[in-house]
N, C-alpha and C. Protein backbone atom coordinates (compact mmCIF):
# COMPACT_ATOMS: atom_id res chain seq x y z
N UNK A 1 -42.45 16.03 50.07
CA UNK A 1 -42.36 17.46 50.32
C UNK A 1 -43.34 18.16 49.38
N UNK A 2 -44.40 18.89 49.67
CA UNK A 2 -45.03 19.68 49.64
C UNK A 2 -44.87 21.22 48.77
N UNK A 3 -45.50 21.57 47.14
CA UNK A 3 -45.11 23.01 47.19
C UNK A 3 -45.29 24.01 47.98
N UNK A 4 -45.93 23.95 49.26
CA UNK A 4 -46.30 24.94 50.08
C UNK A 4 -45.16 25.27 50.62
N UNK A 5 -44.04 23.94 50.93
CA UNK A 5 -42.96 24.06 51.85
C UNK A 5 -41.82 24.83 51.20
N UNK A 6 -41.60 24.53 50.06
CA UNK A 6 -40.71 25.43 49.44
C UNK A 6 -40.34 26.91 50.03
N UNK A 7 -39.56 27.16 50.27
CA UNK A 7 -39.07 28.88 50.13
C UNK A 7 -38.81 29.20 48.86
N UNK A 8 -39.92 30.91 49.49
CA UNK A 8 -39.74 31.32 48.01
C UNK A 8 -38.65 32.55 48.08
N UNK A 9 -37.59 32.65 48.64
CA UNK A 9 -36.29 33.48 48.87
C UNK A 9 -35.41 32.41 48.98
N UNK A 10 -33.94 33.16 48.58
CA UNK A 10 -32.99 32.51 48.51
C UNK A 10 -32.40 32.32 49.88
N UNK A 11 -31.90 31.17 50.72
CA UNK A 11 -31.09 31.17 51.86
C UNK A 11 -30.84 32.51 52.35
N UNK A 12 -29.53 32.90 51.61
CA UNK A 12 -28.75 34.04 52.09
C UNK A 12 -27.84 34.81 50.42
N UNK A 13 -27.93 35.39 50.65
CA UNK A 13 -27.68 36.33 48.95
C UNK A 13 -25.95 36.18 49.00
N UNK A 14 -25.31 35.83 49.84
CA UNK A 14 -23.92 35.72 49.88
C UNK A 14 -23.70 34.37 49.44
N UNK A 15 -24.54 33.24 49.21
CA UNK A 15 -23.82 31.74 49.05
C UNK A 15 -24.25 31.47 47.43
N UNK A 16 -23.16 31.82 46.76
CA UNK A 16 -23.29 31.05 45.55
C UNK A 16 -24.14 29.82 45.11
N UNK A 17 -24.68 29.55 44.19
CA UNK A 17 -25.93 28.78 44.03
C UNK A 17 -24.98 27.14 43.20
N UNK A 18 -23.95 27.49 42.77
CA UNK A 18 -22.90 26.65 41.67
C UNK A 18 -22.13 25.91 42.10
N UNK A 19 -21.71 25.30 41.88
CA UNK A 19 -20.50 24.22 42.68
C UNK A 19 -19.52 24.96 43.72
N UNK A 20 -19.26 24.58 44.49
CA UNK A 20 -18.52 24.87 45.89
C UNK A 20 -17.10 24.81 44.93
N UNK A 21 -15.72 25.95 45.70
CA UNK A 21 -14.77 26.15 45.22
C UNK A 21 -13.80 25.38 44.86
N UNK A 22 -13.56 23.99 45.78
CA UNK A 22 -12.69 22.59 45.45
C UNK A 22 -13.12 22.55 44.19
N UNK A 23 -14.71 22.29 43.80
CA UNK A 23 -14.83 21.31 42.61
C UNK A 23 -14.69 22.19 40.96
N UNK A 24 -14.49 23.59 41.42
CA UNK A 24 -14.48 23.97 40.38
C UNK A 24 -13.19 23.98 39.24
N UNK A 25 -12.80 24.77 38.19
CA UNK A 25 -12.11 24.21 37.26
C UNK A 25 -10.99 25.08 38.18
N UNK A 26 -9.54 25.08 37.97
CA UNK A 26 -8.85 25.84 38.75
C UNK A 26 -7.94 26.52 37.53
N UNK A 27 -8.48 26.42 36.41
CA UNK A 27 -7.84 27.77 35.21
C UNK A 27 -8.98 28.52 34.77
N UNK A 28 -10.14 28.06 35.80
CA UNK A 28 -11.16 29.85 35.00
C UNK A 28 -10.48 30.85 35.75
N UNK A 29 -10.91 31.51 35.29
CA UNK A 29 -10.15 32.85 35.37
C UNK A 29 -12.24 33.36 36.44
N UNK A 30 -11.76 34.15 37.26
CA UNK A 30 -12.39 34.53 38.10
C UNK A 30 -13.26 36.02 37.60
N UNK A 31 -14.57 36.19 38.03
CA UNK A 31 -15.39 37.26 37.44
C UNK A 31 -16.26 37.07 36.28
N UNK A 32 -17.11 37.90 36.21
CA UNK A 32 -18.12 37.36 35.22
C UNK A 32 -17.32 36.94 33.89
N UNK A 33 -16.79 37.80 32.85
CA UNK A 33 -16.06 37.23 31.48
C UNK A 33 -14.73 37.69 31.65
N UNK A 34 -14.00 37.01 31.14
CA UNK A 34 -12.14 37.28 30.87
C UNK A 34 -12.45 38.31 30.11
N UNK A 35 -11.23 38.88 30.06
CA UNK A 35 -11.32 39.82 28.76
C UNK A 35 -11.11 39.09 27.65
N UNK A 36 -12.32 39.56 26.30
CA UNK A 36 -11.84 38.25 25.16
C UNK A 36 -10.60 39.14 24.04
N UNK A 37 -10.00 38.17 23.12
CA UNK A 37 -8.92 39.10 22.63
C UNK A 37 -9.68 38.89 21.61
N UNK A 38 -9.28 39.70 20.51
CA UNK A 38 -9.89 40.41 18.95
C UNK A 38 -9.53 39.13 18.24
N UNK A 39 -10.70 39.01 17.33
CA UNK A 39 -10.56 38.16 16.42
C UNK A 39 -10.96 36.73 16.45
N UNK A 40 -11.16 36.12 15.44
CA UNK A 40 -11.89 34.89 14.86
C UNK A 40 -10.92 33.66 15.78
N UNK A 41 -9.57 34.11 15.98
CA UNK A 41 -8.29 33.09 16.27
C UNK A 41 -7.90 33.54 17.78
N UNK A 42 -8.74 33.91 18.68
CA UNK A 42 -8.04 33.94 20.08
C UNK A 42 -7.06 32.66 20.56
N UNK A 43 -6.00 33.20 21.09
CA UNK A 43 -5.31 32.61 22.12
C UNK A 43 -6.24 31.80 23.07
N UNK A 44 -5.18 30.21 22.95
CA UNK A 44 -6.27 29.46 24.02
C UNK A 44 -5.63 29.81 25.25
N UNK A 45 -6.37 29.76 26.47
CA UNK A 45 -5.67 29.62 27.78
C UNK A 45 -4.56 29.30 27.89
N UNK A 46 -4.04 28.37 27.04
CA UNK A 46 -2.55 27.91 27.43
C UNK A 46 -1.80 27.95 26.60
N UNK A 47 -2.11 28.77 26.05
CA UNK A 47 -1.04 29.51 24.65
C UNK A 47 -1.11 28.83 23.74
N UNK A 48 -2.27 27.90 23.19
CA UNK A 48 -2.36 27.05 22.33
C UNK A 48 -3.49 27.60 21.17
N UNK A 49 -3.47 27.27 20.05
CA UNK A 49 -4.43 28.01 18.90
C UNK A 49 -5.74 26.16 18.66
N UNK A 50 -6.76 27.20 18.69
CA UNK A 50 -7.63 26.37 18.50
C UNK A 50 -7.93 25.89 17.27
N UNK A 51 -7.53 26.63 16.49
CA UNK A 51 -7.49 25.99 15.02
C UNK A 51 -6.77 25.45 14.50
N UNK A 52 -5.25 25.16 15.19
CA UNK A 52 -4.44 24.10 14.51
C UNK A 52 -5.02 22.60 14.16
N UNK A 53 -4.72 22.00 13.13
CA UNK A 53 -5.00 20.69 12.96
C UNK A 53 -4.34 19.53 14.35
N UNK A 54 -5.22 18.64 13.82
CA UNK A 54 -4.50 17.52 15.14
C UNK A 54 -3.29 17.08 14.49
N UNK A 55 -2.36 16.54 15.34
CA UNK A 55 -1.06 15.75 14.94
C UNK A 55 -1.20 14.71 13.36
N UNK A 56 -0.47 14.18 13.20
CA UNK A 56 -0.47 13.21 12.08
C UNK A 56 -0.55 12.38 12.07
N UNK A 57 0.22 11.84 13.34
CA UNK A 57 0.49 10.18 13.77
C UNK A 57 -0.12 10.58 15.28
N UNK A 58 -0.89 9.87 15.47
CA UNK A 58 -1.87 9.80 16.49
C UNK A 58 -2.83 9.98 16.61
N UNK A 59 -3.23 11.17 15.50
CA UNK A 59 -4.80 11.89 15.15
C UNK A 59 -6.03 10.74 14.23
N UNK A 60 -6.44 11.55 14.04
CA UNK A 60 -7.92 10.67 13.11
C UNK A 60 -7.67 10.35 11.49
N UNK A 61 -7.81 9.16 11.30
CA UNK A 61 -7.42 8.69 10.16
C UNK A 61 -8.54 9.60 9.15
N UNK A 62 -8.15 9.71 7.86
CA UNK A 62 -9.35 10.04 7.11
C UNK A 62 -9.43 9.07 5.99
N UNK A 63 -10.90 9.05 5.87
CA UNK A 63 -11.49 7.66 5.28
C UNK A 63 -11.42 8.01 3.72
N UNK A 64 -11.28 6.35 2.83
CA UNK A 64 -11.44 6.44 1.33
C UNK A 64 -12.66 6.97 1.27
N UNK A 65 -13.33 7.66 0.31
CA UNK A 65 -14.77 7.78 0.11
C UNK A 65 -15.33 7.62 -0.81
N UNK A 66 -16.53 6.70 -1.51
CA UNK A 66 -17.06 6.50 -2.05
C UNK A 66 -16.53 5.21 -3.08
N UNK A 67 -17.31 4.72 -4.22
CA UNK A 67 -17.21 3.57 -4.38
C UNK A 67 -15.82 3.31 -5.65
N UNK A 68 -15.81 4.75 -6.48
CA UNK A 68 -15.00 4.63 -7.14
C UNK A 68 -13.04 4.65 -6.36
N UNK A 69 -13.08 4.97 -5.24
CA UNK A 69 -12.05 5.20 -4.70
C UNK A 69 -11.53 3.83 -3.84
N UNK A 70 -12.74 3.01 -3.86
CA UNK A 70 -12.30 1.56 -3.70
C UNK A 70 -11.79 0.65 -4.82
N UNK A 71 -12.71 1.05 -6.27
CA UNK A 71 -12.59 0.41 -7.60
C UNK A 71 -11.15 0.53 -7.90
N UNK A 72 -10.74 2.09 -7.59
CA UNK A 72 -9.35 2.17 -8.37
C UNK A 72 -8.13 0.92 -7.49
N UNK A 73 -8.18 1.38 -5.98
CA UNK A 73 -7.70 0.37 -5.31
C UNK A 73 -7.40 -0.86 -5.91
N UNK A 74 -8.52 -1.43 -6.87
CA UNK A 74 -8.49 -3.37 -7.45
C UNK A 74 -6.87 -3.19 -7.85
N UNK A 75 -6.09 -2.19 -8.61
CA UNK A 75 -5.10 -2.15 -9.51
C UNK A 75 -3.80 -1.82 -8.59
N UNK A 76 -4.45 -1.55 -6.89
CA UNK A 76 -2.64 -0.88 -6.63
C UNK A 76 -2.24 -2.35 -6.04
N UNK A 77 -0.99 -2.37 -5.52
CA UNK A 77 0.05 -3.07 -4.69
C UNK A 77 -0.74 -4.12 -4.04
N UNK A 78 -0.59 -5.20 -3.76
CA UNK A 78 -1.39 -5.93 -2.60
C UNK A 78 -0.38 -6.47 -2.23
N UNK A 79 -0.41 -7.19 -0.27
CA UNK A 79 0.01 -8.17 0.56
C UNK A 79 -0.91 -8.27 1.23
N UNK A 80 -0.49 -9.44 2.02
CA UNK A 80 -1.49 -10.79 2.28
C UNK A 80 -0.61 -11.22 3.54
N UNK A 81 -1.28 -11.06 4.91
CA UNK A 81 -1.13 -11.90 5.96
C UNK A 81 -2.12 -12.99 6.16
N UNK A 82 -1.96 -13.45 7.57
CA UNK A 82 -2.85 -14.47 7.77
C UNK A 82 -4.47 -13.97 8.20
N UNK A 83 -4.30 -13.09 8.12
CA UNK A 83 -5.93 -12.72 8.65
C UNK A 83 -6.23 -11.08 8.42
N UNK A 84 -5.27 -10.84 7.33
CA UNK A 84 -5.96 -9.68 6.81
C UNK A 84 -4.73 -9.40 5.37
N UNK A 85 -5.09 -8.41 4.18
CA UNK A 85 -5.28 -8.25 3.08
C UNK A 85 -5.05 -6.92 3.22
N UNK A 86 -3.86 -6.29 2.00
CA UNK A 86 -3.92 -4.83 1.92
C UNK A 86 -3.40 -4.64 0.53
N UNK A 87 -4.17 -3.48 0.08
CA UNK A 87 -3.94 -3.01 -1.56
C UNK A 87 -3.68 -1.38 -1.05
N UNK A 88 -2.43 -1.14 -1.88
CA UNK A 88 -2.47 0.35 -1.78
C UNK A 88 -2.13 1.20 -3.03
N UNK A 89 -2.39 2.49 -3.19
CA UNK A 89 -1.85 3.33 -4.25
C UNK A 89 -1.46 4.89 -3.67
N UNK A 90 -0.20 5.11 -4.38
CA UNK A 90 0.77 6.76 -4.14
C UNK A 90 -0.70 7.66 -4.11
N UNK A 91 -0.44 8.42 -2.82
CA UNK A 91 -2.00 9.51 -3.19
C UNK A 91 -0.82 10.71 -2.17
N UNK A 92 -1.39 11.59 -2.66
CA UNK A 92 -1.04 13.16 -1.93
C UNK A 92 -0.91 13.27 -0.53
N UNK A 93 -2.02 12.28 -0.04
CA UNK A 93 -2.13 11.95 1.51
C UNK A 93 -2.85 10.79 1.41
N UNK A 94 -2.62 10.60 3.24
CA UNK A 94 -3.39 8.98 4.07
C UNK A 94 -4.35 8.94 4.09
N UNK A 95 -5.36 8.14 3.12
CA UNK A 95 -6.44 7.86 3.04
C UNK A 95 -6.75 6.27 3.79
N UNK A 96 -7.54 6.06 4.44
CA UNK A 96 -7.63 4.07 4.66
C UNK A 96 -8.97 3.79 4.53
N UNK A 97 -9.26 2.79 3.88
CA UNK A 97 -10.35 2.06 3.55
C UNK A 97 -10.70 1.10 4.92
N UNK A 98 -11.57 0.29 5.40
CA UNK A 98 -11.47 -0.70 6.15
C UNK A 98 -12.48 -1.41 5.87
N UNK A 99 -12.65 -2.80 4.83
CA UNK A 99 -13.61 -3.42 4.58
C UNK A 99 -13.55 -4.69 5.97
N UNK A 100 -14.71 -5.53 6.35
CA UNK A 100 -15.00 -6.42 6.99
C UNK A 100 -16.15 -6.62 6.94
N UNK A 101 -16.19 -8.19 6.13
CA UNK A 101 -17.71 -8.30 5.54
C UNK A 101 -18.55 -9.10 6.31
N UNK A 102 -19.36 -9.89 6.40
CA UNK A 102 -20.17 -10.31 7.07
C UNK A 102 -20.26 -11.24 7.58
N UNK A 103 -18.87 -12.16 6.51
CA UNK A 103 -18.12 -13.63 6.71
C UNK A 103 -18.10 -13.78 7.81
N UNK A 104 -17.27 -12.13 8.45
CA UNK A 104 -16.44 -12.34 9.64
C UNK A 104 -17.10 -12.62 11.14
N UNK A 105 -18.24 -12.43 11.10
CA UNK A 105 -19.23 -12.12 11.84
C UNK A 105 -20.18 -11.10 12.45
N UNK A 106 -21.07 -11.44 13.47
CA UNK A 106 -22.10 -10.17 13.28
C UNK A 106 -21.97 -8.93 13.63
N UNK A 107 -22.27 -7.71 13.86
CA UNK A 107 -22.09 -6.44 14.00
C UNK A 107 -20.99 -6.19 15.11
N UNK A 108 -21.11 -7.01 16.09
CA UNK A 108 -20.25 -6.62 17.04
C UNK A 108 -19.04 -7.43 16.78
N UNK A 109 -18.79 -8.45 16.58
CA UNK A 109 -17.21 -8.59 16.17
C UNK A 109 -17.15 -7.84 15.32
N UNK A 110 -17.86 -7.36 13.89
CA UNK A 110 -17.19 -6.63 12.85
C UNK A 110 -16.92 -5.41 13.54
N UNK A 111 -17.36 -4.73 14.47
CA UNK A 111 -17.09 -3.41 14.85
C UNK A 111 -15.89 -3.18 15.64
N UNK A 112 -15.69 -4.69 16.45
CA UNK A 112 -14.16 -4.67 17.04
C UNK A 112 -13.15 -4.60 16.20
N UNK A 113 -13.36 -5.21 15.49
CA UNK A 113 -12.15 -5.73 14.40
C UNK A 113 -11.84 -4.13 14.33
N UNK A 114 -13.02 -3.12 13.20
CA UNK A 114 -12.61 -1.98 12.34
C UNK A 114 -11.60 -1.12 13.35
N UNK A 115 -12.65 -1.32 14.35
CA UNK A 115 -12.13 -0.30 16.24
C UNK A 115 -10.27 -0.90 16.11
N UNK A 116 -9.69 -2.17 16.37
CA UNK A 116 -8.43 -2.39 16.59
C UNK A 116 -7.79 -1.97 15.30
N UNK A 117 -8.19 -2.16 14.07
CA UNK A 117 -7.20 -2.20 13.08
C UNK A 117 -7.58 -0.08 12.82
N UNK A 118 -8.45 0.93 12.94
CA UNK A 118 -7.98 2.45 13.13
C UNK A 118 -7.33 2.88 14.13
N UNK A 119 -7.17 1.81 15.39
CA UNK A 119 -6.12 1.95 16.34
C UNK A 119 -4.52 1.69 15.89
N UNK A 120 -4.54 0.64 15.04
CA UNK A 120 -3.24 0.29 15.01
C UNK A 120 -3.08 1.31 13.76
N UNK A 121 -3.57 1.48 12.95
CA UNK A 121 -3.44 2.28 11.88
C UNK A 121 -2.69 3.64 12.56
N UNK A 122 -3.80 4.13 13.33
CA UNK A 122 -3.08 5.37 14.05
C UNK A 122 -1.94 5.30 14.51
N UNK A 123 -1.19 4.33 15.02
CA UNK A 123 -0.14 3.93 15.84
C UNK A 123 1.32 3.72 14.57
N UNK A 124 0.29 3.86 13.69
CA UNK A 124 1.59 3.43 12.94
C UNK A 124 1.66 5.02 11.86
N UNK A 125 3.26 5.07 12.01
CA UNK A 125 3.69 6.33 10.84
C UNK A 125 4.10 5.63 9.61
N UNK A 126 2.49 6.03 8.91
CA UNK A 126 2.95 5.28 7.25
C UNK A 126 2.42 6.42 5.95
N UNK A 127 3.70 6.28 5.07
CA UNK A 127 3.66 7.05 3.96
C UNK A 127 2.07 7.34 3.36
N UNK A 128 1.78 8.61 2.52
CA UNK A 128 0.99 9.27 1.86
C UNK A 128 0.43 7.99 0.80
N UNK A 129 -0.64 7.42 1.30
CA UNK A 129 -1.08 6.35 0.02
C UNK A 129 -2.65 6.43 0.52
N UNK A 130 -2.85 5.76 -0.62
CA UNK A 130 -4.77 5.30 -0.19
C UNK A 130 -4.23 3.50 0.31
N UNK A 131 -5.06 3.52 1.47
CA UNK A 131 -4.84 2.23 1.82
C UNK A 131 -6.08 1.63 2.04
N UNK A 132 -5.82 0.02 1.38
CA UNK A 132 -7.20 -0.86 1.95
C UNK A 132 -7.33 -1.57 2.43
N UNK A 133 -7.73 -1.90 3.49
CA UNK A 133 -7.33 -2.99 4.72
C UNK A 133 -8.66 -4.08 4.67
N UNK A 134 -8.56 -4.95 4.19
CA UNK A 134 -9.72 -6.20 4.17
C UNK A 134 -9.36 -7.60 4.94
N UNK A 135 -10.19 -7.29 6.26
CA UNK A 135 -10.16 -8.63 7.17
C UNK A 135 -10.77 -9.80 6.60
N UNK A 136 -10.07 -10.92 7.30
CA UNK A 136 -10.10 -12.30 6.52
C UNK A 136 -11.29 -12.69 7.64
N UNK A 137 -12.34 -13.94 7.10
CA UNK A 137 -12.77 -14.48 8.72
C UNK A 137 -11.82 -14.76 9.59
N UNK A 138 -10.89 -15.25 9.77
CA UNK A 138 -9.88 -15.67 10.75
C UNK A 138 -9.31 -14.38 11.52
N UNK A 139 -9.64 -13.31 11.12
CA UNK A 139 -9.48 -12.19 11.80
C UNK A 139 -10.30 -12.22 13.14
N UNK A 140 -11.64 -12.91 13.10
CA UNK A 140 -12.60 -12.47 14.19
C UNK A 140 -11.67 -13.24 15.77
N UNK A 141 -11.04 -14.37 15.49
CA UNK A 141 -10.10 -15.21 16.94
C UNK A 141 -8.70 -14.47 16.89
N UNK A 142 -8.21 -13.69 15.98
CA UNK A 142 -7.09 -13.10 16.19
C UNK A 142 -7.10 -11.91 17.41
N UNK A 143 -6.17 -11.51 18.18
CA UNK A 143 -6.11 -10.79 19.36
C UNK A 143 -5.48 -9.57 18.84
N UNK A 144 -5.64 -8.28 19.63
CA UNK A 144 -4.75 -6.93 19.24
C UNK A 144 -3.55 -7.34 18.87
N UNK A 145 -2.79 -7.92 19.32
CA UNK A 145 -1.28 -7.72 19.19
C UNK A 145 -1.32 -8.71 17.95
N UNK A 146 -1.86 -10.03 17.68
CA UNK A 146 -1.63 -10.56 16.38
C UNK A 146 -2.41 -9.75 15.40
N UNK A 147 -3.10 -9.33 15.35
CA UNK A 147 -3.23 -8.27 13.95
C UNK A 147 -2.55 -7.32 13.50
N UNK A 148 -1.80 -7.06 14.71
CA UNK A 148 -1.00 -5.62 14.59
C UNK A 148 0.50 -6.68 13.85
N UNK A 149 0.81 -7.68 14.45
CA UNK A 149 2.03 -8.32 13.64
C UNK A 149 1.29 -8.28 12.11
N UNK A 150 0.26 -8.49 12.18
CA UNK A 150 -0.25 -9.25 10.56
C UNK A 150 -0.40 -8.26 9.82
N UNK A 151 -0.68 -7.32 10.14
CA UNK A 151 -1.10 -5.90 9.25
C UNK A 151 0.60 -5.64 8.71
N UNK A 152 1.43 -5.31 9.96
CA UNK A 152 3.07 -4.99 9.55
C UNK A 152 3.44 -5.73 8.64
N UNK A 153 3.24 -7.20 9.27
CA UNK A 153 3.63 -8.26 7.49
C UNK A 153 3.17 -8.24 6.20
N UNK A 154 1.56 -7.65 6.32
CA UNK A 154 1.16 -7.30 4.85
C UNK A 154 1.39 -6.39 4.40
N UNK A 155 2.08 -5.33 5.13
CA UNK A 155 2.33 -3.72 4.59
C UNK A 155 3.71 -4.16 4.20
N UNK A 156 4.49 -4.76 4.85
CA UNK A 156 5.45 -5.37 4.00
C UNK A 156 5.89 -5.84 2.76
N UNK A 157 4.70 -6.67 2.90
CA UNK A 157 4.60 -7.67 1.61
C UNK A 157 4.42 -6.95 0.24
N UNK A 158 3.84 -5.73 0.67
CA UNK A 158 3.07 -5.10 -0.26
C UNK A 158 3.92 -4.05 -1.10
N UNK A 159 4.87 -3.30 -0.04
CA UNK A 159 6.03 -3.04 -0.46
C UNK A 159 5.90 -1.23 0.21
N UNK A 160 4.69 -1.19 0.85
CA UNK A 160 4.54 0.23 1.32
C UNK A 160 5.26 0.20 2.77
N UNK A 161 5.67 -0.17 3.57
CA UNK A 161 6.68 -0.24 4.23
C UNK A 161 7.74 -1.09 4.20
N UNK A 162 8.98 -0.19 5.14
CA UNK A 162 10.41 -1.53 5.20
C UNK A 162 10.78 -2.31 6.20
């Protein structure tokens, strides 16, 4: 096709140029802008505030940071499953570490591993501590559900859960 062929007018000035009415969202609100309400903190559409934090148990873990916040770790609590290792210490809030070194293998098993064990982490409601979670090699043939037993047994062991 040809730029000559182009039209240079629109079809017909009545047919919307944007997605057809099925596909569109079915809570915009219709017309150029809603009315917006005052202030930094509007009401979301569904009566929800956009600035609340996410949940606790289910939301995003937040990470130890930096090197001294691993060092102190050497001195808290430890247990020991079969394919993973945890040291913890009393902190204000849930901090988690997640070491997996190179033993375990190359980038992509190490990245599964970290991926299942901030899943199970999330899944689990555990007290205000800094936690450090260090996979064993034998972690890399272990499956979701046996790490998730092994992690519970070392948080056990350790004495940060009952």
């Amino acid at each position: 096709m040809d730029e000559k062929d182009l039209a240079t007018q629109p079809e017909e000035a009545g047919q919307d140029p944007r997605l057809p009415g099925p596909h569109e969202d079915p809570r915009r609100q219709e017309g150029i802008e809603a009315e917006k309400a005052e202030g930094p903190l509007a009401p979301h559409p569904q009566g929800e505030r956009l600035s609340q934090p996410p949940p606790a148990a289910g939301g995003k873990l937040l990470s130890l940071k930096g090197d001294r916040a691993f060092q102190r770790l050497r001195q808290g609590r430890a247990g020991r499953g079969r394919f993973l290792s945890v040291k913890w210490l009393p902190a204000p809030e849930l901090r988690v570490g997640i070491v997996v070194s190179k033993k375990v293998g190359k980038a992509v098993v190490r990245n599964r591993i970290k991926r299942r064990l901030r899943e199970i982490l999330r899944r689990l409601h555990l007290p205000k501590a800094h936690l450090l979670v260090i996979a064993s090699p034998e972690a890399r043939e272990a499956t979701y559900a046996e790490l998730f037993q092994d992690l519970i047994r070392a948080l056990k062991k350790s004495g940060l859960v009952q």
